[in-house]
N, C-alpha and C. Protein backbone atom coordinates (compact mmCIF):
# COMPACT_ATOMS: atom_id res chain seq x y z
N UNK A 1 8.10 0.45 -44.77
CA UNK A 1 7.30 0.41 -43.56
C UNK A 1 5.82 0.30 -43.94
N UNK A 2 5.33 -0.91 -43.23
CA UNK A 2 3.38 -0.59 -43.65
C UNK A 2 2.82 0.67 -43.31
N UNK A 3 1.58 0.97 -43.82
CA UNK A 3 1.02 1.81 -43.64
C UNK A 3 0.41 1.93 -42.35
N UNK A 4 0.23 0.90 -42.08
CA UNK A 4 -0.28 0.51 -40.64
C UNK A 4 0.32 1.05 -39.33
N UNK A 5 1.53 1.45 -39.60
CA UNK A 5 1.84 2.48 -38.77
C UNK A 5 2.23 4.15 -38.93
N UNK A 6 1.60 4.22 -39.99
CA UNK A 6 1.38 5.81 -40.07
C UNK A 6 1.20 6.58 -39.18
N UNK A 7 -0.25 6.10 -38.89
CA UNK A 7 -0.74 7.18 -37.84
C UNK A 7 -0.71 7.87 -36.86
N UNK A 8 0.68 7.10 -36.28
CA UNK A 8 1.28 7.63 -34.67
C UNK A 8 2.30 8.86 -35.31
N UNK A 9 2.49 9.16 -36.45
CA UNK A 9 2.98 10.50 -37.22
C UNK A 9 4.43 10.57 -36.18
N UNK A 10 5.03 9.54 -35.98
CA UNK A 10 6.75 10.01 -35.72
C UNK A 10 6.46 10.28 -33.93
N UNK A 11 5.14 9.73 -33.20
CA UNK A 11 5.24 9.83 -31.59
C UNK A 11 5.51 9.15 -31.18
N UNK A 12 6.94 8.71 -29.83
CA UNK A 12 7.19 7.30 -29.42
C UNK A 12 6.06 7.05 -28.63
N UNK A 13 5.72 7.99 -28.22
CA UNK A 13 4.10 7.28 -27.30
C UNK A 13 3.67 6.25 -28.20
N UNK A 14 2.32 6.76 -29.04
CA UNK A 14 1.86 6.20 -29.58
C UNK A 14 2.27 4.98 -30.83
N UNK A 15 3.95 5.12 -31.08
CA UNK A 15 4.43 4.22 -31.61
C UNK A 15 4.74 3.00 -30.63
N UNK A 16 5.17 3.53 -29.43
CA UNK A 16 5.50 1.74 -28.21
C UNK A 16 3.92 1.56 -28.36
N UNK A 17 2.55 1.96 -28.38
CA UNK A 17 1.61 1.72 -27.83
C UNK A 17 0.80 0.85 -29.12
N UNK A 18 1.57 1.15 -30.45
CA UNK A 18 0.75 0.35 -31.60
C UNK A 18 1.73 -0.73 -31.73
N UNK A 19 3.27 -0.86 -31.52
CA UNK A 19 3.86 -2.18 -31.44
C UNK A 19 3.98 -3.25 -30.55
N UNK A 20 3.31 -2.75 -29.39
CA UNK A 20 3.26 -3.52 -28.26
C UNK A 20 1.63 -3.93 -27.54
N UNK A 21 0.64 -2.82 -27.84
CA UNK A 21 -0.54 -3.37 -27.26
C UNK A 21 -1.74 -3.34 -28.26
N UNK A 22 -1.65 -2.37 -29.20
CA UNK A 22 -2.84 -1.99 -29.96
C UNK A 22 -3.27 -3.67 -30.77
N UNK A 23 -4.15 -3.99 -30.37
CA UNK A 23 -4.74 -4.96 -31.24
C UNK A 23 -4.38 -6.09 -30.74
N UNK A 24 -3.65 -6.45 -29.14
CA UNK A 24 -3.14 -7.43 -28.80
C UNK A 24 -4.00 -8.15 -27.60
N UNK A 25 -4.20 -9.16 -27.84
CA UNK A 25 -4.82 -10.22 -26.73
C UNK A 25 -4.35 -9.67 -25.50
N UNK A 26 -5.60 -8.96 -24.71
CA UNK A 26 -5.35 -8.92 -22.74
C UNK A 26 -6.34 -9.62 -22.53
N UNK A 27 -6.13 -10.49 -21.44
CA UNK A 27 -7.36 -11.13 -20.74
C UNK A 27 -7.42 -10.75 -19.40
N UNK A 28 -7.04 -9.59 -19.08
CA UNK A 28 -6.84 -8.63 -17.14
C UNK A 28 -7.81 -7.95 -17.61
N UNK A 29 -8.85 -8.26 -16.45
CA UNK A 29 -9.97 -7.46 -16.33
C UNK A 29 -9.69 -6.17 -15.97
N UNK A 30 -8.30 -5.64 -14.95
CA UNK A 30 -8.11 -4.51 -14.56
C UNK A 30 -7.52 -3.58 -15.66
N UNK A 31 -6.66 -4.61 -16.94
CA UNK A 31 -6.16 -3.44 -18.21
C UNK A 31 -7.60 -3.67 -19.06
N UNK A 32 -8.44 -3.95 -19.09
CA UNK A 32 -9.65 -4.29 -20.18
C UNK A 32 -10.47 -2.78 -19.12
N UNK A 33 -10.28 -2.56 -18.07
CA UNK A 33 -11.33 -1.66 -17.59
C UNK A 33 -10.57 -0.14 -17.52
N UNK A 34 -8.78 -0.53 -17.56
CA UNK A 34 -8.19 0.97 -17.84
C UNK A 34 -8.33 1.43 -19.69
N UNK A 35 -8.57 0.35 -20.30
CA UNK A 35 -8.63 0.90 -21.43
C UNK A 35 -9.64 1.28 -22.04
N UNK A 36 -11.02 0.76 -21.40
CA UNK A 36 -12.48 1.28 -21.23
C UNK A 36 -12.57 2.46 -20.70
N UNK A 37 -11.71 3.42 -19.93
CA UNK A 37 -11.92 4.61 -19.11
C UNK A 37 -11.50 5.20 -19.69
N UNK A 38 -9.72 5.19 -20.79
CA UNK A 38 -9.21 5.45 -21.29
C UNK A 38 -9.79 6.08 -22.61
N UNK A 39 -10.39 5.06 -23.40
CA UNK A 39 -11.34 5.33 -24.52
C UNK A 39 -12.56 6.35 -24.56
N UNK A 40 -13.26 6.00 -23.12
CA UNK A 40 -14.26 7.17 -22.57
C UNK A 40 -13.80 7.99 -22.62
N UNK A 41 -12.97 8.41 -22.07
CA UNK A 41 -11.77 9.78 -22.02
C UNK A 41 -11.13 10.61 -22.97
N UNK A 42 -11.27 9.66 -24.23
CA UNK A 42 -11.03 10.04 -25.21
C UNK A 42 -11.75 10.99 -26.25
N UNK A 43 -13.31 10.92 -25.36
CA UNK A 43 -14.60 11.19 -26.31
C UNK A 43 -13.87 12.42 -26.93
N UNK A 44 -14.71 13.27 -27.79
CA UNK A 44 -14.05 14.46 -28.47
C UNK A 44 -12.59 14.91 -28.48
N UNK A 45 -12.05 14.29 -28.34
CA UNK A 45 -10.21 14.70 -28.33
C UNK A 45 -9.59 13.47 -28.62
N UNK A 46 -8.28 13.56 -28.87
CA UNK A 46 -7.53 12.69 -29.68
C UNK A 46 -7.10 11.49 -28.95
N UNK A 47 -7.02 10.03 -29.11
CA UNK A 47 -6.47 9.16 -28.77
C UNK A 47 -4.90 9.91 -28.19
N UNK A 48 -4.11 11.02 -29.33
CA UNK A 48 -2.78 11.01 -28.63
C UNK A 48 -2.56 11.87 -27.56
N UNK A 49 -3.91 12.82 -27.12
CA UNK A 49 -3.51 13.75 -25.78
C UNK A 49 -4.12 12.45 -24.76
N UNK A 50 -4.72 11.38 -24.64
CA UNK A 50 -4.89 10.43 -23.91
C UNK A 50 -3.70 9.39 -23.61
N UNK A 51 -2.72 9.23 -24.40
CA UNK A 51 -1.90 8.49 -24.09
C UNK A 51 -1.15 9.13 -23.25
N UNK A 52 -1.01 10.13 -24.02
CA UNK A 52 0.51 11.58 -23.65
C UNK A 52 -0.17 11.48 -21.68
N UNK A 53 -1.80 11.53 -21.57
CA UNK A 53 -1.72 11.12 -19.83
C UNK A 53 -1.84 10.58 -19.48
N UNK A 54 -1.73 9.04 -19.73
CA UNK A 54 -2.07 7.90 -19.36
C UNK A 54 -1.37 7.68 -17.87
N UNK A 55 0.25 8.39 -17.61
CA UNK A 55 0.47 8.32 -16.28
C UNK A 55 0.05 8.31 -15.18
N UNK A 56 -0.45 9.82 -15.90
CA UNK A 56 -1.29 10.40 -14.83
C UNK A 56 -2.71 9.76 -14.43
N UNK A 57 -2.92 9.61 -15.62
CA UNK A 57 -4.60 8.41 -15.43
C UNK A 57 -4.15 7.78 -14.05
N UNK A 58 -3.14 6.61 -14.66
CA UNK A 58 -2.92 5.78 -14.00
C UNK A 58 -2.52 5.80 -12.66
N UNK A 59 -1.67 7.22 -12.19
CA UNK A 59 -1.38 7.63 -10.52
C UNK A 59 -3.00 7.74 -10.03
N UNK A 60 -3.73 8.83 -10.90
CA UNK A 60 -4.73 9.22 -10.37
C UNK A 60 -5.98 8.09 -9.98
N UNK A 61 -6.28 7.27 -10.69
CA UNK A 61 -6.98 6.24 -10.57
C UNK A 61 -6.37 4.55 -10.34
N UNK A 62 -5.58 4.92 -9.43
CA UNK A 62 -5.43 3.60 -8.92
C UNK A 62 -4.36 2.35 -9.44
N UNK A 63 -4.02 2.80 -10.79
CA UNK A 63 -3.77 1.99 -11.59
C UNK A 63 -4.83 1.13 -12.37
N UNK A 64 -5.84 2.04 -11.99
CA UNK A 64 -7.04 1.41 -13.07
C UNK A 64 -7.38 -0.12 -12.22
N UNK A 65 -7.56 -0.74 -11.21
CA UNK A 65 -8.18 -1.74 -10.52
C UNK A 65 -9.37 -1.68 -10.22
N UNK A 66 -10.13 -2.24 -10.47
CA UNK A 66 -11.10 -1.83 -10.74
C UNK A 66 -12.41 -1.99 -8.89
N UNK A 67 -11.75 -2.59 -8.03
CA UNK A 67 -11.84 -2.58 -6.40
C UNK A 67 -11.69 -1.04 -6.21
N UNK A 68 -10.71 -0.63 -6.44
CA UNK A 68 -10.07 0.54 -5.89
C UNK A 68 -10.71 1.50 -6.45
N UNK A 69 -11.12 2.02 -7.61
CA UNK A 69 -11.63 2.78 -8.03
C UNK A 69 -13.03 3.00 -7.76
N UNK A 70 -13.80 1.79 -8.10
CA UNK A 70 -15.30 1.37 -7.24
C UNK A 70 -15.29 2.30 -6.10
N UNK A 71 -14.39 1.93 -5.35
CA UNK A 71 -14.53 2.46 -3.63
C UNK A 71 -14.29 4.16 -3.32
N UNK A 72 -13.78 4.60 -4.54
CA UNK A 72 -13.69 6.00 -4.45
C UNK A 72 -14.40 6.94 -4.56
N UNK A 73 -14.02 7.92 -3.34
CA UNK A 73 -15.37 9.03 -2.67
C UNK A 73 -15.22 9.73 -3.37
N UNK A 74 -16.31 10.39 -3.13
CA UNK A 74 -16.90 12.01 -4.04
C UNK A 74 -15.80 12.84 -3.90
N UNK A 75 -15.18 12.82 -2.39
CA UNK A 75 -13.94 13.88 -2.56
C UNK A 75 -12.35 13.53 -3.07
N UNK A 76 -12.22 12.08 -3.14
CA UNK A 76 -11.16 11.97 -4.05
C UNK A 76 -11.18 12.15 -5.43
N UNK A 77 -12.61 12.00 -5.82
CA UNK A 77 -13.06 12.35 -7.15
C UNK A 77 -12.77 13.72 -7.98
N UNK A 78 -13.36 14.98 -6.86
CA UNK A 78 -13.15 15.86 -6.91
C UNK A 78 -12.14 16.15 -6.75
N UNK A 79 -10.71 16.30 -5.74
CA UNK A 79 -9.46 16.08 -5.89
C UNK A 79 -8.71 16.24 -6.68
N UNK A 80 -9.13 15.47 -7.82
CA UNK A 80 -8.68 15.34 -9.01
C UNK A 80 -9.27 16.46 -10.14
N UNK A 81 -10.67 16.96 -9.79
CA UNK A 81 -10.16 17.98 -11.14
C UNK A 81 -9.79 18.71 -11.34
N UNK A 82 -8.57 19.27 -10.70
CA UNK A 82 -7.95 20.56 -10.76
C UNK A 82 -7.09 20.24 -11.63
N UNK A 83 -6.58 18.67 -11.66
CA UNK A 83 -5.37 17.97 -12.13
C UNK A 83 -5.10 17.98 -13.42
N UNK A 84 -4.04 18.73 -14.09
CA UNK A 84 -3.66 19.23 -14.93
C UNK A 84 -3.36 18.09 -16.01
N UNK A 85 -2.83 16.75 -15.68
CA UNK A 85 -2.47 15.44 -15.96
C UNK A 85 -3.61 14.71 -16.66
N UNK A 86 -4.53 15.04 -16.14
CA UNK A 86 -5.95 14.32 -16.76
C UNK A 86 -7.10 15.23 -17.45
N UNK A 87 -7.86 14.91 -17.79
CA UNK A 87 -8.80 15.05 -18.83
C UNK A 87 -9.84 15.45 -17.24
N UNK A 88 -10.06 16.73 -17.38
CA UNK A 88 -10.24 17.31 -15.86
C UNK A 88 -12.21 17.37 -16.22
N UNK A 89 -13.18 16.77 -17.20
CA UNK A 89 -14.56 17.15 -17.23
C UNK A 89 -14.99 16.18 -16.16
N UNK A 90 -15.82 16.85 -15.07
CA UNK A 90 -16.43 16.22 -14.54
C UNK A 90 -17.35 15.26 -14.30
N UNK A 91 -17.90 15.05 -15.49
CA UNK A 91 -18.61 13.45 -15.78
C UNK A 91 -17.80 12.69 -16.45
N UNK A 92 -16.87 12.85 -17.29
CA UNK A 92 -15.03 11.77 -17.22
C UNK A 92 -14.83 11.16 -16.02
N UNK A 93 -14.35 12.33 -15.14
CA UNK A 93 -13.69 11.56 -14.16
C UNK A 93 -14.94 10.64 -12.88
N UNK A 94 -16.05 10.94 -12.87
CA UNK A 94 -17.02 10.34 -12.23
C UNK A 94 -17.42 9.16 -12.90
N UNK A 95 -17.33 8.95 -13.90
CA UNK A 95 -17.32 7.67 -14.80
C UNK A 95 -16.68 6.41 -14.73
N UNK A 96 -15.34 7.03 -14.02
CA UNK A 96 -14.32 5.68 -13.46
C UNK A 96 -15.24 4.95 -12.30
N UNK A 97 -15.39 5.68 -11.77
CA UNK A 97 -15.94 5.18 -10.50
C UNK A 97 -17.82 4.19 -10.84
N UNK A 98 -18.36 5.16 -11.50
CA UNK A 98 -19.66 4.31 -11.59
C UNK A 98 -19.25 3.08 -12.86
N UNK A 99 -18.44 3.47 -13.52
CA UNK A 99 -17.85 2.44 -14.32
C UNK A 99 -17.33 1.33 -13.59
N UNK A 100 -16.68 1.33 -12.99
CA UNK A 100 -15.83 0.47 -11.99
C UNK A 100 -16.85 -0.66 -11.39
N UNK A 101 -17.99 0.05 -10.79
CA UNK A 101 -19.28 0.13 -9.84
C UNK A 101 -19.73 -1.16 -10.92
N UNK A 102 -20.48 -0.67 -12.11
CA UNK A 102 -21.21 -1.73 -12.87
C UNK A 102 -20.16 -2.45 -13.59
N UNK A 103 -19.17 -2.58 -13.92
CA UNK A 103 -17.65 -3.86 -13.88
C UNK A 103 -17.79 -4.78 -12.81
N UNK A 104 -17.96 -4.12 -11.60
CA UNK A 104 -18.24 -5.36 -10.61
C UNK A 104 -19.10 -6.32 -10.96
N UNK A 105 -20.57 -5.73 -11.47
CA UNK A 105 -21.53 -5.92 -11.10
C UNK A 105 -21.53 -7.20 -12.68
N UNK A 106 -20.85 -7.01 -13.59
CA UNK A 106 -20.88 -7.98 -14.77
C UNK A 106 -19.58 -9.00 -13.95
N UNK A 107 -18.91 -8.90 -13.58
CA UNK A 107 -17.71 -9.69 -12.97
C UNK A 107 -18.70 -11.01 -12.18
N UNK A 108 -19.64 -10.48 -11.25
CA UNK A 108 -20.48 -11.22 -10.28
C UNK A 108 -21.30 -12.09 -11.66
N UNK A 109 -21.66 -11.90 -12.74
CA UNK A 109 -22.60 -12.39 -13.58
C UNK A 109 -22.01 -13.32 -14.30
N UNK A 110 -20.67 -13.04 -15.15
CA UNK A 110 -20.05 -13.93 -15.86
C UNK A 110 -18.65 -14.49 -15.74
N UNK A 111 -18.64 -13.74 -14.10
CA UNK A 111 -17.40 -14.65 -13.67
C UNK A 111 -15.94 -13.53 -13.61
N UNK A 112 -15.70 -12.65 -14.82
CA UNK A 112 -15.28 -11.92 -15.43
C UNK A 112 -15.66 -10.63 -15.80
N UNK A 113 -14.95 -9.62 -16.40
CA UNK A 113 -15.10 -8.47 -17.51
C UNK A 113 -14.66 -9.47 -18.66
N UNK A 114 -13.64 -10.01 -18.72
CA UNK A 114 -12.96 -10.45 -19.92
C UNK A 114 -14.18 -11.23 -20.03
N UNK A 115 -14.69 -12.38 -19.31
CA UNK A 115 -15.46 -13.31 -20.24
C UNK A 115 -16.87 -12.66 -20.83
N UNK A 116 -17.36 -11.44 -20.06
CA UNK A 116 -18.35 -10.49 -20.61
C UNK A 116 -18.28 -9.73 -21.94
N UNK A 117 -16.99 -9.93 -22.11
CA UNK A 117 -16.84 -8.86 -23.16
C UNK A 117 -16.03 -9.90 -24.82
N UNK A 118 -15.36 -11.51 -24.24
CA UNK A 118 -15.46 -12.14 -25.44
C UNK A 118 -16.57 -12.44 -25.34
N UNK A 119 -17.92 -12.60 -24.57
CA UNK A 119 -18.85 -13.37 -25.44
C UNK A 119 -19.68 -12.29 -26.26
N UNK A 120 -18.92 -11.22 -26.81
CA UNK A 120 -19.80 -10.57 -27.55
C UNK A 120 -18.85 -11.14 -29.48
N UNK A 121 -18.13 -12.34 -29.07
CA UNK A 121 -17.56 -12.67 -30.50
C UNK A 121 -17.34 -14.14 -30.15
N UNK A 122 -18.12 -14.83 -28.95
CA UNK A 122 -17.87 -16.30 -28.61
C UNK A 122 -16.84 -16.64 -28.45
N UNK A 123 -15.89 -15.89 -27.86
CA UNK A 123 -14.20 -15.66 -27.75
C UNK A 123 -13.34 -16.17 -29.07
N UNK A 124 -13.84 -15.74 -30.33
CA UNK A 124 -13.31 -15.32 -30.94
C UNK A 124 -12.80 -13.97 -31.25
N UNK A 125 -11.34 -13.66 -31.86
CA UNK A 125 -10.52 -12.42 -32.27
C UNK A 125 -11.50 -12.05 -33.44
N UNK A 126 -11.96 -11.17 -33.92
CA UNK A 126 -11.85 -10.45 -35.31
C UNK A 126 -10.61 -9.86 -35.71
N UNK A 127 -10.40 -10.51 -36.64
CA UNK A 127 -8.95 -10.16 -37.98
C UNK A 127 -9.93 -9.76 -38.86
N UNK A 128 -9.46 -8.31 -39.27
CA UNK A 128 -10.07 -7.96 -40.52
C UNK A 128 -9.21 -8.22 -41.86
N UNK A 129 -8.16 -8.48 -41.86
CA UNK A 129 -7.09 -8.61 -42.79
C UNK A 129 -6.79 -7.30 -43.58
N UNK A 130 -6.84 -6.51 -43.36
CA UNK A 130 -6.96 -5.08 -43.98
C UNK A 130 -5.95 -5.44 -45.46
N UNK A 131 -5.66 -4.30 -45.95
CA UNK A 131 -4.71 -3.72 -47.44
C UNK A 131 -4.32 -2.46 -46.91
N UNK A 132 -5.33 -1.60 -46.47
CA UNK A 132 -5.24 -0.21 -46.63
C UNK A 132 -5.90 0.15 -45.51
N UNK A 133 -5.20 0.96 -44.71
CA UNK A 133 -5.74 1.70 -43.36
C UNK A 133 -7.12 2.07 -43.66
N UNK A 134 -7.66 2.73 -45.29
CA UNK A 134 -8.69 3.21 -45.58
C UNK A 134 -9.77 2.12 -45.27
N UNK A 135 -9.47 0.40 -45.51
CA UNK A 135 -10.66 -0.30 -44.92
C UNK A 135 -10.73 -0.19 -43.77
N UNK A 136 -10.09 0.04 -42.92
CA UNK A 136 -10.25 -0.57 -41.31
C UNK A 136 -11.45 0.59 -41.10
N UNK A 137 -12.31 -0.08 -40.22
CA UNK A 137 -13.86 -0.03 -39.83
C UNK A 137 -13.81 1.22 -39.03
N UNK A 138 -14.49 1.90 -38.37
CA UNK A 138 -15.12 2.55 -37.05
C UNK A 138 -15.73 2.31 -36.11
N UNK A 139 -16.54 1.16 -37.13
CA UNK A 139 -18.05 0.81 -36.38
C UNK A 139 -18.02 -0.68 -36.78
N UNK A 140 -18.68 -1.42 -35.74
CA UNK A 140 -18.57 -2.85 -36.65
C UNK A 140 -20.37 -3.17 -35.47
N UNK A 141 -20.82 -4.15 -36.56
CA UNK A 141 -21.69 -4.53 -35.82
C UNK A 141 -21.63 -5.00 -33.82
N UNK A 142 -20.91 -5.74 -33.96
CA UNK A 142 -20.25 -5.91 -32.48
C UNK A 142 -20.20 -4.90 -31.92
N UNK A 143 -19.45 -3.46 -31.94
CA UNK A 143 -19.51 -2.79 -31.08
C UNK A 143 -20.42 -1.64 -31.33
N UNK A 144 -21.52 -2.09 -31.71
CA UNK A 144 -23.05 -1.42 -31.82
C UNK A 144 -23.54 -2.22 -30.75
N UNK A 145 -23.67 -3.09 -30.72
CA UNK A 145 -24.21 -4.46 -30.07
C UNK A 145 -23.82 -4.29 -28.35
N UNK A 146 -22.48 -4.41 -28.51
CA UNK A 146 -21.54 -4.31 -26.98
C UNK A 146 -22.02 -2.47 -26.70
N UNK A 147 -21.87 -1.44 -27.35
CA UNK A 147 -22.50 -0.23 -27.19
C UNK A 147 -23.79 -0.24 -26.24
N UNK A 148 -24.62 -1.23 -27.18
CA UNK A 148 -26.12 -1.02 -26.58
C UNK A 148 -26.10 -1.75 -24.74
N UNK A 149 -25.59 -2.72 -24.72
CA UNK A 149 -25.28 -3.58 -23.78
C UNK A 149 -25.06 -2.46 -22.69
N UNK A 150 -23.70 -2.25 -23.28
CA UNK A 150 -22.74 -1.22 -21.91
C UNK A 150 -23.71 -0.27 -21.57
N UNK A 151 -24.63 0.32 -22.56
CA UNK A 151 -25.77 1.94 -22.34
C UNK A 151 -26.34 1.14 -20.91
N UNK A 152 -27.12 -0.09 -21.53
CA UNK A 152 -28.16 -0.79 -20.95
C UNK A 152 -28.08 -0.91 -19.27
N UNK A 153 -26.15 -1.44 -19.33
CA UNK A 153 -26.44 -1.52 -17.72
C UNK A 153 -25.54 -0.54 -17.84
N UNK A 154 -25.72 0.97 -18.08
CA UNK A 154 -25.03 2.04 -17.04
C UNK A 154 -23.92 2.69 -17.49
N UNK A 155 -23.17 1.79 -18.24
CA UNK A 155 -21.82 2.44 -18.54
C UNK A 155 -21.33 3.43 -19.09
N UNK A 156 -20.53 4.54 -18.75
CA UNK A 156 -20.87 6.15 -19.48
C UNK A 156 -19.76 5.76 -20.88
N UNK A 157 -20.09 7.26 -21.66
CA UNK A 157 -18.87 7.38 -22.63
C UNK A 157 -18.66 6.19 -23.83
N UNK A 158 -19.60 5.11 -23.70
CA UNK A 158 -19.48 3.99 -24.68
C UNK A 158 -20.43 4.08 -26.45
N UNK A 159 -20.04 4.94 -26.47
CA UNK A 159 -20.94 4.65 -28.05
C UNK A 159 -20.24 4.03 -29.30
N UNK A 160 -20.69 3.29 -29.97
CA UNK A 160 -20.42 2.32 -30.90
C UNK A 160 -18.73 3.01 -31.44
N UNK A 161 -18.03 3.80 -32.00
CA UNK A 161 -16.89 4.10 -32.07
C UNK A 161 -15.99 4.09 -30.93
N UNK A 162 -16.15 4.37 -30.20
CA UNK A 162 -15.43 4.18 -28.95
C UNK A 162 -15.78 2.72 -28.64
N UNK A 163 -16.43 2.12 -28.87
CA UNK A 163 -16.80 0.89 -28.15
C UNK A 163 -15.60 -0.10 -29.42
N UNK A 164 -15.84 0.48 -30.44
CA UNK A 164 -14.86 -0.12 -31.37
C UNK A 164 -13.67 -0.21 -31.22
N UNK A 165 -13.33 1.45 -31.06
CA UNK A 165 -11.45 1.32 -30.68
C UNK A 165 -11.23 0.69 -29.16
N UNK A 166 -11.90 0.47 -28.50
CA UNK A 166 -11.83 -0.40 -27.31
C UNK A 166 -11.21 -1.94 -27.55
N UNK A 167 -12.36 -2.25 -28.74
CA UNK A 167 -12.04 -3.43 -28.95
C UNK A 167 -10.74 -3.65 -29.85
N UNK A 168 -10.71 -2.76 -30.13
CA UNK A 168 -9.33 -2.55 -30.66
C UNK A 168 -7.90 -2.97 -30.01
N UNK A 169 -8.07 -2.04 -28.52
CA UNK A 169 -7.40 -1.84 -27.72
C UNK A 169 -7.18 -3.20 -26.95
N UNK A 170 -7.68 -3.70 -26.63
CA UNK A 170 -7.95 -5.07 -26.09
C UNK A 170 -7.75 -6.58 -26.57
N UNK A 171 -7.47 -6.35 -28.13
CA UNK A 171 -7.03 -7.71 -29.45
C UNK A 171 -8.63 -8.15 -29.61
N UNK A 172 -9.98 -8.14 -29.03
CA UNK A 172 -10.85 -8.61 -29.43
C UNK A 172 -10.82 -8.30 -30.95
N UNK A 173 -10.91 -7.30 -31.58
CA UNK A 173 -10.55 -6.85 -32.98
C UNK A 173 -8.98 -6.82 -33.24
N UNK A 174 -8.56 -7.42 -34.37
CA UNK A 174 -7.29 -7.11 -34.90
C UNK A 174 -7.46 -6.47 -35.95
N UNK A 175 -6.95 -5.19 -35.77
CA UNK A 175 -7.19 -4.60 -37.38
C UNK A 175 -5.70 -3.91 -37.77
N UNK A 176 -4.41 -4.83 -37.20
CA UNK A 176 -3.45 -4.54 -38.19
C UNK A 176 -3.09 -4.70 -39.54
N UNK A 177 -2.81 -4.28 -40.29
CA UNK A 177 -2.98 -4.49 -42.03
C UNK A 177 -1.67 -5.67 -41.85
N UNK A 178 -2.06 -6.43 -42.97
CA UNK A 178 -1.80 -7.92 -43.22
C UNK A 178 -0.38 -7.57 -43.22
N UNK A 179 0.56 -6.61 -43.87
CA UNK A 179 1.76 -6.44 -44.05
C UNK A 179 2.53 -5.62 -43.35
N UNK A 180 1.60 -5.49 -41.65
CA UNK A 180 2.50 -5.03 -40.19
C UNK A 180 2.88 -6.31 -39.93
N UNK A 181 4.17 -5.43 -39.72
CA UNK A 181 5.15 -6.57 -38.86
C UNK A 181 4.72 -7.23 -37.12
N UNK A 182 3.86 -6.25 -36.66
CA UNK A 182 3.28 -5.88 -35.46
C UNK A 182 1.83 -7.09 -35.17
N UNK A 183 1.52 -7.95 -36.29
CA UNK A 183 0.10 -8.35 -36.51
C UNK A 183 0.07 -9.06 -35.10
């Protein structure tokens, strides 16, 4: 087995989630903006207590659409943080919403989220070709770059590591090691 799938340490969560999406071409602005909330969400705690609620994300916010979420009041907002299912800090969950808010607002500019977010690689993929989990990056220039961008107009929770595993999340970066079966 590559090494490349180590890291989900024996979880089917996170194992359906590295053979089926991690590192894979989406061009849905509505999964490119659940996995942007997702990642935010992630700040200080683990990618795997974020998957383990992704359900719940997903009941709670709409299914991540990014109309629907936009439009949501202060008290559905609140609503939600009692909710045991989600990542209950109150500037998390207010984040979907002003997140959502300035998603529109790049959608109106370049047509898209997706086309906003390949032209930070001219819609090219990055393949890093890895060997060893130990090369794969954190930080890559790009999502320093896309970091500063997202700060610029508004967007919470985006700093250059998170902005990375985003791109991760999304196939803009491929950083499966050359000898996953999964590439």
């Amino acid at each position: 087995m590559s090494e490349c799938r180590n890291w989900y340490n024996g979880d089917p969560i996170l194992e359906a989630y590295h053979d089926r999406e991690w590192c894979k071409v989406n061009h849905d602005d509505d999964f490119e903006f659940q996995m942007l909330c997702l990642e935010g969400a992630s700040v200080g705690l683990s990618w795997q207590i974020i998957m383990h609620k992704r359900p719940a994300y997903l009941a709670a916010f709409h299914g991540f659409r990014i109309d629907a979420c936009a439009a949501m009041t202060d008290e559905e907002l609140e609503a939600l943080r009692p909710n045991p299912g989600i990542i209950r800090n109150k500037n998390k969950i207010y984040s979907v919403r002003k997140n959502a808010q300035i998603v529109k607002k790049i959608q109106e500019e370049f047509g898209s989220f997706d086309a906003y977010l390949w032209s930070f690689t001219e819609g090219r993929q990055i393949d890093g070709h890895w060997k060893t989990v130990r090369e794969i990056p954190t930080v890559s220039d790009i999502s320093v770059a896309m970091s500063k961008d997202m700060k610029k107009r508004g967007i919470g929770f985006v700093g250059p590591v998170i902005t990375y595993s985003f791109l991760q999340s999304i196939g803009i970066v491929n950083d499966h090691l050359d000898d996953c079966e999964y590439r």
